[in-house]
N, C-alpha and C. Protein backbone atom coordinates (compact mmCIF):
# COMPACT_ATOMS: atom_id res chain seq x y z
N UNK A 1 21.74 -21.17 -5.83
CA UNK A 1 20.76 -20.64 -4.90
C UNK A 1 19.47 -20.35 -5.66
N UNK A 2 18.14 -20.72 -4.99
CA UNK A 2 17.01 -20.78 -5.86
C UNK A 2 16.93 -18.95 -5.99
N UNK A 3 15.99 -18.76 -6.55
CA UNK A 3 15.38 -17.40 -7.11
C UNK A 3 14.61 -16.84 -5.60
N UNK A 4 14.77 -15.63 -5.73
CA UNK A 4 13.76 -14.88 -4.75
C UNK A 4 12.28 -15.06 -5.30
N UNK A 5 11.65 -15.38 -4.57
CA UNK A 5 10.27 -15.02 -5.09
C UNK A 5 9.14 -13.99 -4.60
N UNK A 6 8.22 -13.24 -5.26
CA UNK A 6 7.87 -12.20 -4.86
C UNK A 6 6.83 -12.53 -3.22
N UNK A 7 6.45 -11.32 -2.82
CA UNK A 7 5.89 -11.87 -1.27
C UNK A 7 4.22 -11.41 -2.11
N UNK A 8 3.20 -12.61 -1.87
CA UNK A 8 2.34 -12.52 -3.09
C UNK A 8 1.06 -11.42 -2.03
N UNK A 9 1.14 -12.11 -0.83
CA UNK A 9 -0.03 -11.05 0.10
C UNK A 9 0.38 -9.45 -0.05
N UNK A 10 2.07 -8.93 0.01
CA UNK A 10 2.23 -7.32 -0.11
C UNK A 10 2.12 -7.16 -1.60
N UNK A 11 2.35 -8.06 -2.89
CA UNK A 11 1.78 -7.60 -3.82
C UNK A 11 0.58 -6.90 -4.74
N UNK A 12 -0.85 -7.92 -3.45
CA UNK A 12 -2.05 -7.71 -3.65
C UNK A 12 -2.40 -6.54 -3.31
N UNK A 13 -1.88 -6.30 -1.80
CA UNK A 13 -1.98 -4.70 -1.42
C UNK A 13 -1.32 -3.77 -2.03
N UNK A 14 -0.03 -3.63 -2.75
CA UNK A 14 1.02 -2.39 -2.51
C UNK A 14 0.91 -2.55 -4.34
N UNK A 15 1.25 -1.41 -4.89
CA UNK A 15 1.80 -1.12 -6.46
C UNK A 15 3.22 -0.73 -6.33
N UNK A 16 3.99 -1.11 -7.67
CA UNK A 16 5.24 0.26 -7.48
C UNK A 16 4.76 1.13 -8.71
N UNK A 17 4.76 2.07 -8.54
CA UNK A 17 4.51 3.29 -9.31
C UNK A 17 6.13 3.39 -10.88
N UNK A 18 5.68 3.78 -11.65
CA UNK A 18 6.03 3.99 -12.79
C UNK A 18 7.53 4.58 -12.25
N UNK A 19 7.52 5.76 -11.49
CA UNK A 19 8.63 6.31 -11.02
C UNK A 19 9.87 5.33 -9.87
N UNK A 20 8.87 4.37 -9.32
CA UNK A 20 9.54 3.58 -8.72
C UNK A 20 8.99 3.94 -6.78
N UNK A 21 8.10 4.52 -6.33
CA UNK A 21 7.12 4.97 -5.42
C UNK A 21 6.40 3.82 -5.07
N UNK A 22 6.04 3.54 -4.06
CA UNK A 22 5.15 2.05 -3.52
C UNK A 22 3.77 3.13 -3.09
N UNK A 23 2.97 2.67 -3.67
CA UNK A 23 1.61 3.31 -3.21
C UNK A 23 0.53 1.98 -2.83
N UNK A 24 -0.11 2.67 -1.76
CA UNK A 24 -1.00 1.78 -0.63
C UNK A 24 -2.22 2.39 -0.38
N UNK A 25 -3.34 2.02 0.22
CA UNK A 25 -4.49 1.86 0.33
C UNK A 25 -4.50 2.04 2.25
N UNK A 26 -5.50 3.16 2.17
CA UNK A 26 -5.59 3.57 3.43
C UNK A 26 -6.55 2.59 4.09
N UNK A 27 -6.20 2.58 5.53
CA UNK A 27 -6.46 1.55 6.36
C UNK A 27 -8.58 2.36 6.90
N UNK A 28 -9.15 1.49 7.41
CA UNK A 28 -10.15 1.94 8.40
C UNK A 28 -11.62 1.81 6.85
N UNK A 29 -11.03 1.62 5.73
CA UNK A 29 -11.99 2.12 4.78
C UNK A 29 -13.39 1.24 4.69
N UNK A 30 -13.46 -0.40 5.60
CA UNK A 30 -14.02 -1.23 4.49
C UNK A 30 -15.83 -1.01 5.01
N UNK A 31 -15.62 -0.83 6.35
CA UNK A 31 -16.90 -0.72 6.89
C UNK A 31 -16.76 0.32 8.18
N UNK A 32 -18.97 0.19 8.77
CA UNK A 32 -18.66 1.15 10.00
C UNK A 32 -18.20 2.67 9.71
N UNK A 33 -18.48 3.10 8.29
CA UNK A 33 -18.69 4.31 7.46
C UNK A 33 -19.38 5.51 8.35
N UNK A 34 -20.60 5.40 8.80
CA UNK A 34 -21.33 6.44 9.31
C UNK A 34 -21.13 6.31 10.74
N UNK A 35 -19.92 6.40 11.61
CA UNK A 35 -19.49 6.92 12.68
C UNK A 35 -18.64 7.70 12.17
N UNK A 36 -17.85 7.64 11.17
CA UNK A 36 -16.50 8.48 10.74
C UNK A 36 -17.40 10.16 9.72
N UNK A 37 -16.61 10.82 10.07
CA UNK A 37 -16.74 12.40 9.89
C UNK A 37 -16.58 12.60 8.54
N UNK A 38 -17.34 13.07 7.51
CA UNK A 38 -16.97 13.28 5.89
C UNK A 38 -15.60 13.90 5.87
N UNK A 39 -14.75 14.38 6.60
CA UNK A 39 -13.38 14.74 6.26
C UNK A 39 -12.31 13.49 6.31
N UNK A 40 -12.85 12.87 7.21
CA UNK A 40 -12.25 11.52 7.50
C UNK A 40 -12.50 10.38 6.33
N UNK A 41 -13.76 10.33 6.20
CA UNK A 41 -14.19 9.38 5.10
C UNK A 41 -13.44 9.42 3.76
N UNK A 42 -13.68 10.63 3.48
CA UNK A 42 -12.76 10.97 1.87
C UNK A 42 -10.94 11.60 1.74
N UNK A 43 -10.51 11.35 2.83
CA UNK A 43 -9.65 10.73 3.21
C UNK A 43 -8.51 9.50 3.11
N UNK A 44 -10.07 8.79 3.71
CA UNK A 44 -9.70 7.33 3.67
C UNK A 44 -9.47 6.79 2.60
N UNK A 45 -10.64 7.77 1.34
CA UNK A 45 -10.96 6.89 -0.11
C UNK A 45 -9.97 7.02 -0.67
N UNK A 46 -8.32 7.88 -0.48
CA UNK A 46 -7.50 8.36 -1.01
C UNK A 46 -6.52 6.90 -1.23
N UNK A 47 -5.42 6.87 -2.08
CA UNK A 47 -4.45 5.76 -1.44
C UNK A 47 -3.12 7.05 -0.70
N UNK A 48 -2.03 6.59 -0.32
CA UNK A 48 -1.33 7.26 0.35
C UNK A 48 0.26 6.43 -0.46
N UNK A 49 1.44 6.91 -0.13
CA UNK A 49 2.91 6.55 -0.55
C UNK A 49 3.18 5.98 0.57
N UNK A 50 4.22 5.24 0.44
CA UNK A 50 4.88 4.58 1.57
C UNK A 50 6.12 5.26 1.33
N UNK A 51 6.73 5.63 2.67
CA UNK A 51 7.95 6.37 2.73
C UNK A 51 9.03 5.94 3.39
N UNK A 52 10.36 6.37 3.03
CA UNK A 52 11.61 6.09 3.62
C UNK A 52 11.97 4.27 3.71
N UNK A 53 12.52 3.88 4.72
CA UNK A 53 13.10 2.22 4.36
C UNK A 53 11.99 1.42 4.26
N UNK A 54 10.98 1.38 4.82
CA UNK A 54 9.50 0.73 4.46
C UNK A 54 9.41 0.56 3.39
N UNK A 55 9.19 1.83 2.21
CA UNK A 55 9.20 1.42 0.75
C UNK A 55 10.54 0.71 0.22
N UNK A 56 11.80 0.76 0.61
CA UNK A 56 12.68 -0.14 -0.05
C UNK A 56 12.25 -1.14 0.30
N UNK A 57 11.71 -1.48 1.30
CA UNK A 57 11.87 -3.41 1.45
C UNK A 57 10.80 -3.93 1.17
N UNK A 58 9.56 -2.98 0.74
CA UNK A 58 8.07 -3.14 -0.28
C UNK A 58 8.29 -3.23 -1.40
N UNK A 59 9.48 -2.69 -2.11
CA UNK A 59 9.82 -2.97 -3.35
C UNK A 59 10.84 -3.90 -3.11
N UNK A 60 11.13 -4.30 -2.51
CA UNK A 60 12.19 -5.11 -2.61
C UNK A 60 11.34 -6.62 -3.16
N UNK A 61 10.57 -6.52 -1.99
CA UNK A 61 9.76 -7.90 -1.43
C UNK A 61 8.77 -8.27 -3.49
N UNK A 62 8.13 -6.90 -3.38
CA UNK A 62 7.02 -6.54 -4.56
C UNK A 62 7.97 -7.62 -6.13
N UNK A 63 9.20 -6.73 -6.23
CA UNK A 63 9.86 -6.44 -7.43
C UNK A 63 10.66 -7.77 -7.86
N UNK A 64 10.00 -9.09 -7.96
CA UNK A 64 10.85 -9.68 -7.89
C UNK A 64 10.50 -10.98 -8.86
């Protein structure tokens, strides 16, 4: 059976973290800035974790 190979588009987006954590990049960021509220904005600039079975199958897909 051939090899899994990694999924290369969720690689570009997603990291796995040192601990083994999938961290992602908040959505809404790229443009259209000055309708959104400075609490919102810096926010956005944050990245965020992916949680529960989502991150297993991000690392699954990622780790390979």
């Amino acid at each position: 059976m051939p090899k899994q190979k990694n999924h290369k588009g969720l690689s570009k987006r997603m990291k796995v973290t040192g601990t083994g954590k999938v961290k992602r990049q908040r959505s809404f960021g790229s443009h259209l800035m000055s309708t959104k509220n400075a609490k919102r904005r810096r926010r956005i600039t944050g990245s965020a974790m992916v949680k529960g079975k989502p991150a297993k199958t991000c690392r699954d897909l990622i780790a390979h």
